[in-house]
N, C-alpha and C. Protein backbone atom coordinates (compact mmCIF):
# COMPACT_ATOMS: atom_id res chain seq x y z
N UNK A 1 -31.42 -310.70 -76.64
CA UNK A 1 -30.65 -309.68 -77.32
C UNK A 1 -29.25 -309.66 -76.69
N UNK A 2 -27.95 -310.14 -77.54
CA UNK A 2 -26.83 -310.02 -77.07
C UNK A 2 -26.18 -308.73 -76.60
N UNK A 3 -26.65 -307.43 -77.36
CA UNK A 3 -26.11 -306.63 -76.91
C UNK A 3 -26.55 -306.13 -75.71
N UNK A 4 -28.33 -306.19 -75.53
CA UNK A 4 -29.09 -306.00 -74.01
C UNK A 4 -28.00 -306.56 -72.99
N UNK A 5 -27.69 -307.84 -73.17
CA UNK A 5 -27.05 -308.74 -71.98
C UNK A 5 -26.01 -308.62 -71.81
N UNK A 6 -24.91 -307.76 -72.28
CA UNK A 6 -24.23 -307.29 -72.37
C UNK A 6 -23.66 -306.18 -72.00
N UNK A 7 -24.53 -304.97 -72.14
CA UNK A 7 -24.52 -304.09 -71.48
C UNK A 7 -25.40 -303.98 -70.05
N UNK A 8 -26.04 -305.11 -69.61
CA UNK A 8 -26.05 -305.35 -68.59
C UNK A 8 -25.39 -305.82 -67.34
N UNK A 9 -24.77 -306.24 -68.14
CA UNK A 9 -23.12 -306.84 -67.05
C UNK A 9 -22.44 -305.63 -66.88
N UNK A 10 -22.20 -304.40 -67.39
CA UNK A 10 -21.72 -303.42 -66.76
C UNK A 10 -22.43 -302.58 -65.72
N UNK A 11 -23.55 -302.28 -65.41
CA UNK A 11 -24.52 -302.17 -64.47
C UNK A 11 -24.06 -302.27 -63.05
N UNK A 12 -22.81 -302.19 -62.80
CA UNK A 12 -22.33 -302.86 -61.27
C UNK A 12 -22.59 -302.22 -60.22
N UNK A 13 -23.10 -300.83 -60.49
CA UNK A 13 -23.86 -299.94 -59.25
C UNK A 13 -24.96 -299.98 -59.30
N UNK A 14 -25.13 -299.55 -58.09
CA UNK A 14 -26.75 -299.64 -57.50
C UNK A 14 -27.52 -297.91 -57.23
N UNK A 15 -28.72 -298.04 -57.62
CA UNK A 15 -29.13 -296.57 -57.21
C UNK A 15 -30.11 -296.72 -56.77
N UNK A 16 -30.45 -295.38 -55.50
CA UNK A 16 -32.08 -295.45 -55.24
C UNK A 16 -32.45 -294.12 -56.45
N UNK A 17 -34.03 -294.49 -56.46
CA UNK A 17 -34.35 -293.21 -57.00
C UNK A 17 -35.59 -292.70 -56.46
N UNK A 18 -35.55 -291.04 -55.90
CA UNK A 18 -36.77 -290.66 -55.22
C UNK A 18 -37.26 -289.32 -55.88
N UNK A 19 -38.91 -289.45 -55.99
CA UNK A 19 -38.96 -288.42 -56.49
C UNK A 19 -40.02 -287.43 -55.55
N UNK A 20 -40.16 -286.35 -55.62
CA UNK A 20 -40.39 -285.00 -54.67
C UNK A 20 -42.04 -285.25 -55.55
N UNK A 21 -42.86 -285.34 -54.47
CA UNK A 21 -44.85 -285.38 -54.47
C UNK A 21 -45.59 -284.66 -53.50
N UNK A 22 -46.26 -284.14 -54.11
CA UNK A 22 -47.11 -282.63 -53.59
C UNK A 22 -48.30 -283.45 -52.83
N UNK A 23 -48.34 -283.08 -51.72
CA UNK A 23 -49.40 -283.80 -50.66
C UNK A 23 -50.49 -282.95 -50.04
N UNK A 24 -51.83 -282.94 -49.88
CA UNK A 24 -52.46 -281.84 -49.03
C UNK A 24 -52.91 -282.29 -47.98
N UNK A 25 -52.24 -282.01 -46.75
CA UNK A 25 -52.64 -282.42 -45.15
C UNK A 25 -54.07 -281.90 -45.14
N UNK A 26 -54.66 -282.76 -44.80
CA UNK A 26 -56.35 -283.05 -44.72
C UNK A 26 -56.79 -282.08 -43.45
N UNK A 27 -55.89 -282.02 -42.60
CA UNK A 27 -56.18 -281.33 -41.08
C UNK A 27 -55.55 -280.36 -41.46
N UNK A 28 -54.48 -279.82 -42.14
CA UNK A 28 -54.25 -278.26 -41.78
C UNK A 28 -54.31 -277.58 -43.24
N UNK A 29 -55.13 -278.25 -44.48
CA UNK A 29 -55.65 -277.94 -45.56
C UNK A 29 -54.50 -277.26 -45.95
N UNK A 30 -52.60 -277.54 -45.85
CA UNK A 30 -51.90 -276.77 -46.63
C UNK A 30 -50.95 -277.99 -47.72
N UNK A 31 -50.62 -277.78 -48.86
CA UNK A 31 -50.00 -278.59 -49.58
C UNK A 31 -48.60 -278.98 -48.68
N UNK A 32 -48.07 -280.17 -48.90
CA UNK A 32 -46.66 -280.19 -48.32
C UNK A 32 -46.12 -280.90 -49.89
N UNK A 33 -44.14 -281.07 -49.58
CA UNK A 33 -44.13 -282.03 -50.44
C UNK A 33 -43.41 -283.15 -49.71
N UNK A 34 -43.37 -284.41 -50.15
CA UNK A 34 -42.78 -285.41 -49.29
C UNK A 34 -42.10 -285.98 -50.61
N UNK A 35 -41.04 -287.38 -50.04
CA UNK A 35 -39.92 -287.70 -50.38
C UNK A 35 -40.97 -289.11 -50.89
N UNK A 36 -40.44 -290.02 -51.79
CA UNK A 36 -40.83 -290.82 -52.28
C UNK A 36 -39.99 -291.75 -52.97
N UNK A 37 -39.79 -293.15 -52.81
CA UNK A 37 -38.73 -293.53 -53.27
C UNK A 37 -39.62 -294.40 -54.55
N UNK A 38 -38.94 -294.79 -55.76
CA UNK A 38 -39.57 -295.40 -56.81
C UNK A 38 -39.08 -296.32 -57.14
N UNK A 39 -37.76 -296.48 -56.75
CA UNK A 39 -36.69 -297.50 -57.04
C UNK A 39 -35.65 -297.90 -56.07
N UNK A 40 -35.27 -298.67 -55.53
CA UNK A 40 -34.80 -299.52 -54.64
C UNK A 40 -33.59 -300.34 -55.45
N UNK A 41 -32.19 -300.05 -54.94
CA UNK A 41 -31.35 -301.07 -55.52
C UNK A 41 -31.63 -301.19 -56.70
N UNK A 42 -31.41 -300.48 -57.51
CA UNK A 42 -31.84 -300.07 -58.99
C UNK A 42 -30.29 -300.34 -60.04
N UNK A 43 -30.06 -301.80 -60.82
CA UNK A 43 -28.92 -301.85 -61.34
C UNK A 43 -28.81 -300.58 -62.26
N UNK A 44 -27.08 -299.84 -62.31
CA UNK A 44 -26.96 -298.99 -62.96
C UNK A 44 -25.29 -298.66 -63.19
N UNK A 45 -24.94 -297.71 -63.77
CA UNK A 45 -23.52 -297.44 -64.12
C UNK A 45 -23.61 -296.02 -64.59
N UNK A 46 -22.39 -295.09 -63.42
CA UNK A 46 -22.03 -293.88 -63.98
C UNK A 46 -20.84 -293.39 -64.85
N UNK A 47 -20.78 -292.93 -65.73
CA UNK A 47 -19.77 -292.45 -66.74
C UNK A 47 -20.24 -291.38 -66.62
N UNK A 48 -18.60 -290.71 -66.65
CA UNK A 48 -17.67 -289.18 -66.61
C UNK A 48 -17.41 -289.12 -67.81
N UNK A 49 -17.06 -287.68 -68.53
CA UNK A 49 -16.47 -287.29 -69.82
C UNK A 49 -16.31 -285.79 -68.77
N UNK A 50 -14.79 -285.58 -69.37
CA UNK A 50 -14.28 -284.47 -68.57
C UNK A 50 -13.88 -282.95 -69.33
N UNK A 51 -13.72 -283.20 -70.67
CA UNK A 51 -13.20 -282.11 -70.98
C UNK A 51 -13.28 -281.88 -72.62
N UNK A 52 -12.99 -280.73 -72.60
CA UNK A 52 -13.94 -280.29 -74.41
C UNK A 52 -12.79 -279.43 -74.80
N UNK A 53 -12.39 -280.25 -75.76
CA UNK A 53 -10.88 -279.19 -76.70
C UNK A 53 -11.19 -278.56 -77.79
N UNK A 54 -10.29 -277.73 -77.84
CA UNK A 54 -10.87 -276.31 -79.12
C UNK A 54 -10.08 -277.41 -80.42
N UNK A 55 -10.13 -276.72 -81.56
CA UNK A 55 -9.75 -276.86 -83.06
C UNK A 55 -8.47 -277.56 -82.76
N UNK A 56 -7.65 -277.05 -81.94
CA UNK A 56 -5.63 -277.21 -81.65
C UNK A 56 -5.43 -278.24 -80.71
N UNK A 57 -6.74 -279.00 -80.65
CA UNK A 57 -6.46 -280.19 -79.28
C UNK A 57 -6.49 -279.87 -77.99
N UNK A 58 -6.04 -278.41 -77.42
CA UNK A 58 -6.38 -278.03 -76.13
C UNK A 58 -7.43 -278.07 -75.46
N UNK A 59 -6.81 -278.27 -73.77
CA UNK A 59 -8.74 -277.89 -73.51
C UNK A 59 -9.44 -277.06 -73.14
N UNK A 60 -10.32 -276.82 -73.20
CA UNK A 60 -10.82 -275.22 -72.74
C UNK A 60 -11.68 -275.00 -71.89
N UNK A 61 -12.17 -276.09 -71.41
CA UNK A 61 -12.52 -275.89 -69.63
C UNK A 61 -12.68 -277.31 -69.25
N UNK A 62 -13.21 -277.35 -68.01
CA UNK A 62 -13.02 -278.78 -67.53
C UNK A 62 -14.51 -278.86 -66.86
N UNK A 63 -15.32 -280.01 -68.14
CA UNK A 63 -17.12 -279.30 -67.58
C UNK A 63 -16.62 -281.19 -67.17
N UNK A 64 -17.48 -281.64 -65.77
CA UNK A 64 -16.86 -283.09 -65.74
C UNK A 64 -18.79 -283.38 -66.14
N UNK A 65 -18.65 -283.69 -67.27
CA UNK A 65 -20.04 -284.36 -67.72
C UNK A 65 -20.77 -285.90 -67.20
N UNK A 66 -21.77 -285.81 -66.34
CA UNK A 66 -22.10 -287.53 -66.04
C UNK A 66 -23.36 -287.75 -66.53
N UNK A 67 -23.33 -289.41 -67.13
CA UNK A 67 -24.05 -289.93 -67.68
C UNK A 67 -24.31 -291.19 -66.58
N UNK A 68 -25.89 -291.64 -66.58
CA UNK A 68 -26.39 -292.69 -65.74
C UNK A 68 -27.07 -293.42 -67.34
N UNK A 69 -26.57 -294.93 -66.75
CA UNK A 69 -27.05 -296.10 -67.76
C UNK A 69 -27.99 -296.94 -66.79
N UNK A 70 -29.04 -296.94 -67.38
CA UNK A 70 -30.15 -298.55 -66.57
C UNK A 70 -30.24 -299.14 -67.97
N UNK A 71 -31.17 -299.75 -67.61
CA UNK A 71 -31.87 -300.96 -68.18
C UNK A 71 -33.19 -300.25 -69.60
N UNK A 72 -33.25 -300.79 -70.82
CA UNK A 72 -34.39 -299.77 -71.10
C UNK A 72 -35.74 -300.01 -70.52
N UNK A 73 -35.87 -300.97 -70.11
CA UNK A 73 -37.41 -301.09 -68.91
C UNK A 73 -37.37 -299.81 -67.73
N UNK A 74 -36.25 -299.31 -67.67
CA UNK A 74 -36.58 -298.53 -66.38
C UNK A 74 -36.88 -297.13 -66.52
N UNK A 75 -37.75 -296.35 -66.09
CA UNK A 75 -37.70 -295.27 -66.80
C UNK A 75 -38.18 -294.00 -65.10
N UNK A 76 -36.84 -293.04 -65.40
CA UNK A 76 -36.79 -292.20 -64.15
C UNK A 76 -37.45 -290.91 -64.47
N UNK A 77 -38.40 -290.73 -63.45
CA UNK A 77 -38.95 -289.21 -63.69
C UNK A 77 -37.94 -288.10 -63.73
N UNK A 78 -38.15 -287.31 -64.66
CA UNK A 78 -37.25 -285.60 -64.62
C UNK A 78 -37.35 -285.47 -63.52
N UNK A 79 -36.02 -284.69 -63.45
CA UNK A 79 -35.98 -284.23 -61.77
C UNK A 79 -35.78 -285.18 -60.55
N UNK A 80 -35.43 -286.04 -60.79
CA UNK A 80 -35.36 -287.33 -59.43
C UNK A 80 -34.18 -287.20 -58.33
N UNK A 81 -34.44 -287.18 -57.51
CA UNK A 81 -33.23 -287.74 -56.82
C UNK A 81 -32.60 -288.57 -56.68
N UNK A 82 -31.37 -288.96 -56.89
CA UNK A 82 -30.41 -290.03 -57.05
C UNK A 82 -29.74 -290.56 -56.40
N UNK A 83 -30.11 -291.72 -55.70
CA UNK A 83 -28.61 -292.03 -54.53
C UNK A 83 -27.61 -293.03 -55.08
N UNK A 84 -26.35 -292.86 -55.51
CA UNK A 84 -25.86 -294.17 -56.02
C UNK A 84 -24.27 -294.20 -55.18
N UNK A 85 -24.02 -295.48 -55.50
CA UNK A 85 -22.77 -295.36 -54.98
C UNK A 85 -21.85 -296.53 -56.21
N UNK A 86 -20.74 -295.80 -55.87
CA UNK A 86 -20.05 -296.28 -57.36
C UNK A 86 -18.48 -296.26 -57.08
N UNK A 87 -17.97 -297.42 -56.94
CA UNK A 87 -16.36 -297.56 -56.51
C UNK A 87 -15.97 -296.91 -55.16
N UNK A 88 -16.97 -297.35 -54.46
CA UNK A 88 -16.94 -296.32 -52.83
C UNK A 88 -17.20 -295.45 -52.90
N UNK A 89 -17.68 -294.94 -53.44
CA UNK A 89 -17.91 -293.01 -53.80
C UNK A 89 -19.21 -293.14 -53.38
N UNK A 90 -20.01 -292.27 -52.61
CA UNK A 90 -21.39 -291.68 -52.60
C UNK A 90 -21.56 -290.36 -53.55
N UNK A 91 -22.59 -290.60 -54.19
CA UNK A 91 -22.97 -289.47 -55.27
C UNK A 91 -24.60 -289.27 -54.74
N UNK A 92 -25.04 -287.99 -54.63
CA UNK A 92 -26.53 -287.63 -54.59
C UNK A 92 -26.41 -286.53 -56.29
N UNK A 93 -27.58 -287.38 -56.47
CA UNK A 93 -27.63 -286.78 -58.10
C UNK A 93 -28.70 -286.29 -58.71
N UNK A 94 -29.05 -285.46 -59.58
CA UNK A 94 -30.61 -284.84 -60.12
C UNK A 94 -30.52 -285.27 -61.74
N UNK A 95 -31.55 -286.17 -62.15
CA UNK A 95 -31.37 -286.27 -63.73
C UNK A 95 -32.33 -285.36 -64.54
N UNK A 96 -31.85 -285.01 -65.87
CA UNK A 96 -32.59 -284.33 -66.74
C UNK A 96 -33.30 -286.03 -67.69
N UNK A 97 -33.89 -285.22 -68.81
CA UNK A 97 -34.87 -286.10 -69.57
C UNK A 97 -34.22 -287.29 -70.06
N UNK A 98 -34.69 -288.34 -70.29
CA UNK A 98 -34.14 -289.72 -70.83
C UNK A 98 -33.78 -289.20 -72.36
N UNK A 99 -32.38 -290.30 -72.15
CA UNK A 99 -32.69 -291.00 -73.95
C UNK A 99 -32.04 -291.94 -74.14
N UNK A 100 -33.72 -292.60 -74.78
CA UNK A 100 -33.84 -293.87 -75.04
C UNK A 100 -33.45 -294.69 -76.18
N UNK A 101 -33.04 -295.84 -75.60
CA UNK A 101 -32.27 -296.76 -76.96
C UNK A 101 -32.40 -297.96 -76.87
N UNK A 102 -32.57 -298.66 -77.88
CA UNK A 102 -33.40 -300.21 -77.57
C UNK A 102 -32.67 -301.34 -76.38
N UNK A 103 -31.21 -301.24 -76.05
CA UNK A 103 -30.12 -301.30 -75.22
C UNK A 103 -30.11 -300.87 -74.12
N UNK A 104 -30.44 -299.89 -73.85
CA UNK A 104 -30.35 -298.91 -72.22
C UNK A 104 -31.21 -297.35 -72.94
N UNK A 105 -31.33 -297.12 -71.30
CA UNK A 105 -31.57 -295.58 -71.43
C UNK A 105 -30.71 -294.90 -70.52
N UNK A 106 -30.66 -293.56 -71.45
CA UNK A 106 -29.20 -292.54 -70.62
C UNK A 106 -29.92 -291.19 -70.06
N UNK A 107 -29.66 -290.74 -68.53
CA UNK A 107 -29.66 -290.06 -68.09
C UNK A 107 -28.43 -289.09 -67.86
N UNK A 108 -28.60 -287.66 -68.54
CA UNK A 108 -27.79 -286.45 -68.33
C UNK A 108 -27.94 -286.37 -66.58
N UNK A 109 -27.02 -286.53 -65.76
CA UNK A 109 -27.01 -285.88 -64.56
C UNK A 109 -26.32 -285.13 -63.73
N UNK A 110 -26.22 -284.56 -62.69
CA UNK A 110 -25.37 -283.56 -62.40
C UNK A 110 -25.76 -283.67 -60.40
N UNK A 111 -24.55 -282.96 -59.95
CA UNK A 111 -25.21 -282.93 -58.34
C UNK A 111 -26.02 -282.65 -57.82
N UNK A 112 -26.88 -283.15 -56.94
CA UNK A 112 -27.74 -282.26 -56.41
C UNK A 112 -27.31 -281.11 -55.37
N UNK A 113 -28.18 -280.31 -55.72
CA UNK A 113 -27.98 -279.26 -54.40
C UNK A 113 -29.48 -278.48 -54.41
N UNK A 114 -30.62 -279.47 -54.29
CA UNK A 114 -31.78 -278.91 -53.85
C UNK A 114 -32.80 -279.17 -54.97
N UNK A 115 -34.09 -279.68 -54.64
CA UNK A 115 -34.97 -280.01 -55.65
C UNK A 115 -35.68 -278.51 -56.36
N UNK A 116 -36.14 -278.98 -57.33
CA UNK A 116 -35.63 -277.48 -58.31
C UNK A 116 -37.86 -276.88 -58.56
């Protein structure tokens, strides 16, 4: 598929992805949760969209929207943790639900600041 291979060459970042699993310590019979990684060096690419204009072209706030692109084979649990790094930048990131397209799948994501 030309367009698959294609939009695979933009992919130039890498991400881990970990997701948060409920464990019950056998010796002190209390649930914990632990860290879990699912993906390792995971090809990927982040895109920004920054701003939303009224009727008159202005803008009317500045929401900075990010989108994560993989592969459509790859598929990230809700809620994951994200490590990517992208033009030197470190990003830790939380994604909402996929959507899928025969080309890639797109993750809505946003910063983390604590598993939810």
């Amino acid at each position: 598929m030309v367009v698959k291979n294609s939009l695979s060459k933009l992919h130039t970042s890498k991400c881990k992805v970990i997701v948060r699993k409920s464990v019950k310590d056998p010796v002190r019979k209390i649930r914990e949760y632990k860290e879990e990684t699912v993906y390792e060096e995971l090809p990927c690419r982040l895109s920004f969209s920054s701003s939303n204009l009224d009727d008159k072209g202005k803008t009317t706030s500045m929401n900075n929207k990010m989108t994560l692109f993989v592969d459509p084979s790859v598929f990230i649990p809700e809620a994951s943790k994200i490590l990517l790094k992208q033009n030197n930048v470190d990003f830790i990131l939380i994604n909402s639900k996929v959507k899928t397209y025969d080309t890639h799948n797109e993750y809505e994501v946003t910063e983390f600041k604590g598993w939810i």
